[in-house]
N, C-alpha and C. Protein backbone atom coordinates (compact mmCIF):
# COMPACT_ATOMS: atom_id res chain seq x y z
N UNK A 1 0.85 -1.19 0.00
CA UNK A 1 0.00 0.00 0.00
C UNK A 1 0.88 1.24 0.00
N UNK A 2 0.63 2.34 -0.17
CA UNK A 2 1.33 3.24 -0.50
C UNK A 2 0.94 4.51 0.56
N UNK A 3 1.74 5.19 1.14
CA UNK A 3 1.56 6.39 1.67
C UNK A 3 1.78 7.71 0.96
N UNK A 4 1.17 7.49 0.13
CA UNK A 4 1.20 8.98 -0.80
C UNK A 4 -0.52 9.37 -0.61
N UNK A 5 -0.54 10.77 -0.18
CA UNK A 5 -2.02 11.09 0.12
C UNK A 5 -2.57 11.76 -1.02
N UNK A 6 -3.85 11.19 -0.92
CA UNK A 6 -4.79 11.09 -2.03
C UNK A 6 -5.86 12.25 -1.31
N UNK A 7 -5.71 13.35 -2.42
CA UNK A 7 -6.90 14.63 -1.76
C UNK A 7 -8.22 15.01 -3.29
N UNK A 8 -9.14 14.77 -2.66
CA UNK A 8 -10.34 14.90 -3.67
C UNK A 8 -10.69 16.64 -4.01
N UNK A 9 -10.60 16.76 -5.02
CA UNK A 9 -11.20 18.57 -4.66
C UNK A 9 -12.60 18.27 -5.01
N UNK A 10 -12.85 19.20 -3.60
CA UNK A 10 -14.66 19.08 -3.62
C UNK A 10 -15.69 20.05 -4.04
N UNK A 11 -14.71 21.32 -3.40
CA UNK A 11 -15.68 22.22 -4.19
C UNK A 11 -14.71 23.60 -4.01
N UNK A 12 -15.54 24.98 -4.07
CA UNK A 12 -15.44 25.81 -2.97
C UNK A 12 -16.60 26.39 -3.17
N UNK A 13 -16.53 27.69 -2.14
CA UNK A 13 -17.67 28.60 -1.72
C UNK A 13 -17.26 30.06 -1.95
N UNK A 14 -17.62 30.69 -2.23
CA UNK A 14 -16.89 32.25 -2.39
C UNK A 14 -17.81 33.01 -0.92
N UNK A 15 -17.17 33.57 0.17
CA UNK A 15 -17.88 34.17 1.15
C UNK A 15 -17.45 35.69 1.07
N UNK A 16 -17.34 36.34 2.49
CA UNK A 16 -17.65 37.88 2.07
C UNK A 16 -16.15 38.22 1.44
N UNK A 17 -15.00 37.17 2.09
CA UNK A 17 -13.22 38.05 2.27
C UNK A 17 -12.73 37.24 1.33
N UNK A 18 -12.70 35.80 1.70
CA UNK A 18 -12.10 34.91 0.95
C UNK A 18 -13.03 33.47 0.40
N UNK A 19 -11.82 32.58 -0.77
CA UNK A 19 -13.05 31.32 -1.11
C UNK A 19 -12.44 30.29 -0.61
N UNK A 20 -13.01 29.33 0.23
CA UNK A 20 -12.86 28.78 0.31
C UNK A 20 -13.24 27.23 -0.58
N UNK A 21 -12.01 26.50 -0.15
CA UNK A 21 -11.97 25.67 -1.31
C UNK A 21 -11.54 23.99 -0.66
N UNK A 22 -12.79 23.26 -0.78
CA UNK A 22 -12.91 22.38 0.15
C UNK A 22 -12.09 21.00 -0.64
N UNK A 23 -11.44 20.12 0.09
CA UNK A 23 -10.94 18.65 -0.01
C UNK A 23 -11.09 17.71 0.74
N UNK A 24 -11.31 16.68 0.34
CA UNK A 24 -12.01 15.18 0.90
C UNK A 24 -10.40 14.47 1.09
N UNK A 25 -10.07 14.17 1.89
CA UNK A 25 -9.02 12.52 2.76
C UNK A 25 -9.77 11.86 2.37
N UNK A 26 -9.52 10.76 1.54
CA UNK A 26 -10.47 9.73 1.35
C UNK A 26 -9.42 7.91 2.35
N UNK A 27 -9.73 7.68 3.46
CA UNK A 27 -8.37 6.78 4.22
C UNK A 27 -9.26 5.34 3.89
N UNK A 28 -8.34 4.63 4.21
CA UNK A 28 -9.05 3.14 3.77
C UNK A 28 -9.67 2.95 5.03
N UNK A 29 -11.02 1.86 4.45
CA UNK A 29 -12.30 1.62 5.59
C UNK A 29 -13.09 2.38 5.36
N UNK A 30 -13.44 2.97 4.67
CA UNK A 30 -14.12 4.57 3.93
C UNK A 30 -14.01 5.72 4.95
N UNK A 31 -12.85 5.73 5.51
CA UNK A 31 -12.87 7.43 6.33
C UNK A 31 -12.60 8.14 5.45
N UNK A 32 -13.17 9.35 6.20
CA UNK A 32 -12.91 10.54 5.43
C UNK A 32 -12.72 11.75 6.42
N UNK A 33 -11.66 12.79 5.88
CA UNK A 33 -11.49 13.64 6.56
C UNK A 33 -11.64 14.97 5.38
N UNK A 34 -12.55 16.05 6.10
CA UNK A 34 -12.13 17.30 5.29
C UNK A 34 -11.38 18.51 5.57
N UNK A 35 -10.70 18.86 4.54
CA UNK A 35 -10.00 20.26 4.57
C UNK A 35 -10.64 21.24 3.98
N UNK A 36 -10.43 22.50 4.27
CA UNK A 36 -10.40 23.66 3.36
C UNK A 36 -9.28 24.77 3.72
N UNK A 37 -9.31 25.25 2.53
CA UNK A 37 -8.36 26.10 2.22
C UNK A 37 -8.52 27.15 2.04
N UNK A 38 -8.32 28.27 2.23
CA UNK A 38 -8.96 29.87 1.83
C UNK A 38 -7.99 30.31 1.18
N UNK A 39 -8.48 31.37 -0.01
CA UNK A 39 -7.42 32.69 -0.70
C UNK A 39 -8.15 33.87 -0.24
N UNK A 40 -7.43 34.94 -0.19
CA UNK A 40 -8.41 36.15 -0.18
C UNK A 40 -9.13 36.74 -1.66
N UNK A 41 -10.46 37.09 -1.21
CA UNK A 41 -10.74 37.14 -2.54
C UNK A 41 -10.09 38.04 -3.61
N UNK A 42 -9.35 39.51 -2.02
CA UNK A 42 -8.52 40.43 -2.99
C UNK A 42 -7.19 39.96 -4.17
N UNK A 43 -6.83 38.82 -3.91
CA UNK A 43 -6.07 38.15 -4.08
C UNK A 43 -6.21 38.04 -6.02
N UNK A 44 -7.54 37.65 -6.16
CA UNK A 44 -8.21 37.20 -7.32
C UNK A 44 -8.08 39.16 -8.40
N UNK A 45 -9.23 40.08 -6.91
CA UNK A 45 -9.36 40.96 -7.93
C UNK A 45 -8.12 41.32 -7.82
N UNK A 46 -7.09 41.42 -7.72
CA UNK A 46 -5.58 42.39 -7.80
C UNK A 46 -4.63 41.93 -8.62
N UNK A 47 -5.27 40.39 -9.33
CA UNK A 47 -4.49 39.42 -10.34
C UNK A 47 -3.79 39.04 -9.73
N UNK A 48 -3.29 38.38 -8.12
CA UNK A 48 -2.15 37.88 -8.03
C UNK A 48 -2.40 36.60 -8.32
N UNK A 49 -3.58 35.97 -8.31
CA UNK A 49 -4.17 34.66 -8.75
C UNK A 49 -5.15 34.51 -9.86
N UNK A 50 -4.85 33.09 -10.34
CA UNK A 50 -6.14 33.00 -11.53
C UNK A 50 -7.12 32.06 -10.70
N UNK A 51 -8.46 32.20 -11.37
CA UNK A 51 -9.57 31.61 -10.42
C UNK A 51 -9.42 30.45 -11.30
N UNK A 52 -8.76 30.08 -12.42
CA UNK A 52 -8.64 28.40 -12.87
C UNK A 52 -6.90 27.90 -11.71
N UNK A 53 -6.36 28.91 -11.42
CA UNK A 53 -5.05 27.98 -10.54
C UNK A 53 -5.43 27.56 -9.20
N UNK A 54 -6.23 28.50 -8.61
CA UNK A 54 -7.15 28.17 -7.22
C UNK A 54 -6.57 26.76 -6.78
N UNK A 55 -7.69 25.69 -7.70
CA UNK A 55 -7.25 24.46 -6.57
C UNK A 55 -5.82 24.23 -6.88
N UNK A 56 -5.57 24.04 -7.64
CA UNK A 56 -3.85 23.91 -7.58
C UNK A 56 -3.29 24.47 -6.43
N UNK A 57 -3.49 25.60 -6.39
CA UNK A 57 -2.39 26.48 -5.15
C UNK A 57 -2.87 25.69 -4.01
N UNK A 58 -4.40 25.10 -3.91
CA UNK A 58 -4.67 25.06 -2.34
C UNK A 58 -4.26 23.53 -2.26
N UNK A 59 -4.39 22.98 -3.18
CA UNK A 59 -4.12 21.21 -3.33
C UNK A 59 -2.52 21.30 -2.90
N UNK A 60 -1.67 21.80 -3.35
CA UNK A 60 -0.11 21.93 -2.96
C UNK A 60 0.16 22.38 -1.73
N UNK A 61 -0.56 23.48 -1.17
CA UNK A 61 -0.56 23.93 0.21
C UNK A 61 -0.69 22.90 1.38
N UNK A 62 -1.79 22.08 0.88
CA UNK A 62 -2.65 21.03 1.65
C UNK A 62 -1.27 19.75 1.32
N UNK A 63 -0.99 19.38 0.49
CA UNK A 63 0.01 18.17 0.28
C UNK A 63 1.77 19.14 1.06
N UNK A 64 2.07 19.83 1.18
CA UNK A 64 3.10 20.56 1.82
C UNK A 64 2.78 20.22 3.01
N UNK A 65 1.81 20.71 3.82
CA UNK A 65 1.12 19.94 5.56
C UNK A 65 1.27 19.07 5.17
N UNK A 66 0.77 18.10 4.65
CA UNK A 66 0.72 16.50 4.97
C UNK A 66 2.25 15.88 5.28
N UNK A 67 3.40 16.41 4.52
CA UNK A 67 4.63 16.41 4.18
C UNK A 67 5.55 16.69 5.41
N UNK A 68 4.70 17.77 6.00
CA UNK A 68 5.62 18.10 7.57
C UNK A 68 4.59 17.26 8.64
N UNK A 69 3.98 16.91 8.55
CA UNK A 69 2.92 15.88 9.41
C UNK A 69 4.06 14.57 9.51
N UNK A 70 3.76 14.12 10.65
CA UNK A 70 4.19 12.38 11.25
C UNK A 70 2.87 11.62 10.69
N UNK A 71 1.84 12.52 10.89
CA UNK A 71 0.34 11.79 10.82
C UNK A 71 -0.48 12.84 9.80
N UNK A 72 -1.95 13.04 10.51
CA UNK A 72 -2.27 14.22 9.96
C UNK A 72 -2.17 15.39 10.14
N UNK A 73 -2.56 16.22 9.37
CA UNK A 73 -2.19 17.81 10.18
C UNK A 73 -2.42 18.27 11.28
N UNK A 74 -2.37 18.41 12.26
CA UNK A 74 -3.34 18.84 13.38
C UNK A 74 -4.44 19.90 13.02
N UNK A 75 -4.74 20.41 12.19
CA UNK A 75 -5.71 21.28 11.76
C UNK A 75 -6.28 20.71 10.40
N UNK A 76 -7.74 21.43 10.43
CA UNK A 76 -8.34 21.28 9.04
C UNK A 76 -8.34 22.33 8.06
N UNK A 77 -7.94 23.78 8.68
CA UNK A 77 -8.32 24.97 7.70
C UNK A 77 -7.00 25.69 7.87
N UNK A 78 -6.69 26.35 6.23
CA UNK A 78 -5.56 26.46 6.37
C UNK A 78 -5.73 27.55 5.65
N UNK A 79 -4.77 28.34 5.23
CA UNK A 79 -4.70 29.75 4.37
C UNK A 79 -3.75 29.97 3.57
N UNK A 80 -3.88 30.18 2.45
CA UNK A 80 -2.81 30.03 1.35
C UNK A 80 -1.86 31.83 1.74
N UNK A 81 -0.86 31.90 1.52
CA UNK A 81 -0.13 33.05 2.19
C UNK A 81 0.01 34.03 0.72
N UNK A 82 0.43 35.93 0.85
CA UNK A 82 0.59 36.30 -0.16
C UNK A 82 1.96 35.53 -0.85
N UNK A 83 3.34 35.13 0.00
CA UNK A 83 4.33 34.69 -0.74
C UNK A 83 4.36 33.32 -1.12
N UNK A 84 3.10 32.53 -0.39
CA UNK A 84 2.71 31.29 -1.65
C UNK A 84 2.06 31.87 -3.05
N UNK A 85 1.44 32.62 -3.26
CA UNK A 85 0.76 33.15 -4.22
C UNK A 85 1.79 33.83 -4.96
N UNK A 86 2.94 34.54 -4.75
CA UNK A 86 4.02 34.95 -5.76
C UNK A 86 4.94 33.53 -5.67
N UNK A 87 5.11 32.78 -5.16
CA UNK A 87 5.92 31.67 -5.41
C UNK A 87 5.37 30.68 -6.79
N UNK A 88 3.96 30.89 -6.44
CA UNK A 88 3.74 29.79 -7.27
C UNK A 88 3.04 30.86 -8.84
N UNK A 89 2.52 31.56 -9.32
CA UNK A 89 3.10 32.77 -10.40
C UNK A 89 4.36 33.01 -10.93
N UNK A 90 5.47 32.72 -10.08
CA UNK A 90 6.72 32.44 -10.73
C UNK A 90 6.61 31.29 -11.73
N UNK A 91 6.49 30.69 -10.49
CA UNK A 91 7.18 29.09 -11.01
C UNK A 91 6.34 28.55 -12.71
N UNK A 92 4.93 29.45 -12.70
CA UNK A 92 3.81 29.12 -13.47
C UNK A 92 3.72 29.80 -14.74
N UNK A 93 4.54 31.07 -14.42
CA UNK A 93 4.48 32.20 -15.31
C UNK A 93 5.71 32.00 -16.73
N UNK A 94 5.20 31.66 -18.20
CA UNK A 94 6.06 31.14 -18.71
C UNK A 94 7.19 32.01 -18.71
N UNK A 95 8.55 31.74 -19.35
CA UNK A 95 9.43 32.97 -19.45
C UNK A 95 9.83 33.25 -20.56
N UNK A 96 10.03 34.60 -20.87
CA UNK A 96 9.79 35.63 -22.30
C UNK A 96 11.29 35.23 -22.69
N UNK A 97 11.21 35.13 -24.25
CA UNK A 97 12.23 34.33 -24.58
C UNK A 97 12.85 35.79 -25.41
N UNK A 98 14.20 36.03 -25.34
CA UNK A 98 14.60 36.99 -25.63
C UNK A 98 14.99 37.01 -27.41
N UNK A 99 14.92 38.03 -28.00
CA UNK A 99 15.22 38.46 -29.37
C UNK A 99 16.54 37.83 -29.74
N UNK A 100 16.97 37.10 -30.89
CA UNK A 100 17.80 36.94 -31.60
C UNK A 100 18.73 38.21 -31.75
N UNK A 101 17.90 38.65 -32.54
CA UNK A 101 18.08 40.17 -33.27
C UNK A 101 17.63 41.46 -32.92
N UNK A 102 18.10 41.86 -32.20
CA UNK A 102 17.50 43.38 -31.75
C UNK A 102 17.84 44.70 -32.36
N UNK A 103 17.05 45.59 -32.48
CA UNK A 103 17.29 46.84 -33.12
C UNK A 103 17.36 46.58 -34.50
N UNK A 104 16.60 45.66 -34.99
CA UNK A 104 16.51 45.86 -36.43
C UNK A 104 17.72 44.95 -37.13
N UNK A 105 18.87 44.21 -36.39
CA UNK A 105 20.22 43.84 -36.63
C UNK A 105 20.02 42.61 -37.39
N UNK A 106 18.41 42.36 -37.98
CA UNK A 106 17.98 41.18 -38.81
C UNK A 106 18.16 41.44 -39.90
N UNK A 107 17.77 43.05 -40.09
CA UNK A 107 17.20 43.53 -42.23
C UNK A 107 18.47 43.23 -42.65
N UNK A 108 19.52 43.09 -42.58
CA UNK A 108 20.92 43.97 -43.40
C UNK A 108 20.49 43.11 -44.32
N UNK A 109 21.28 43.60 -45.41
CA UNK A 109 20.83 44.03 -47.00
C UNK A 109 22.24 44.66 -47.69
């Protein structure tokens, strides 16, 4: 059997500040444990996030706890941080591939 944790994304909810964004533990014997995860919603309008990367950021957040855990997390609700949110925009953000030829140093003729 394998100890690699298996997280379901379940949903989220958008409330007044932030969305939360819920995940199912699915453990053998049919337990189940849930998480959620919050972003702020300013987060969304200020572009530091896309509302399609959402679960991603919170699914990695949530597998990072599990990672410093012996067991489970001691908590269920967790909060994605502003320098997770520029960490992972880096890492996501393709990179601009620079000019061959600049200033025109292509035409000669």
């Amino acid at each position: 059997m394998s100890d690699a944790v298996v997280l379901q994304y379940v949903g989220f909810e958008t409330k007044a500040i932030v969305r939360e964004y819920t995940f199912a533990l699915r453990g053998s014997g049919g337990t189940s444990s849930e998480y959620v995860v919050t972003i702020a919603n300013a987060a969304f309008v200020e572009h530091r996030v896309r509302y399609q990367d959402a679960p991603d950021i919170c699914s990695l957040r949530l597998h990072r706890e599990f990672a410093t855990s012996t067991d489970h997390p001691p908590f269920t609700r967790f909060s994605v941080t502003d320098t997770e949110l520029a960490d992972y925009k880096n890492a996501h953000t393709p990179k601009t591939k620079t000019k061959a030829y600049a200033n025109g140093a292509d035409n000669e003729s």
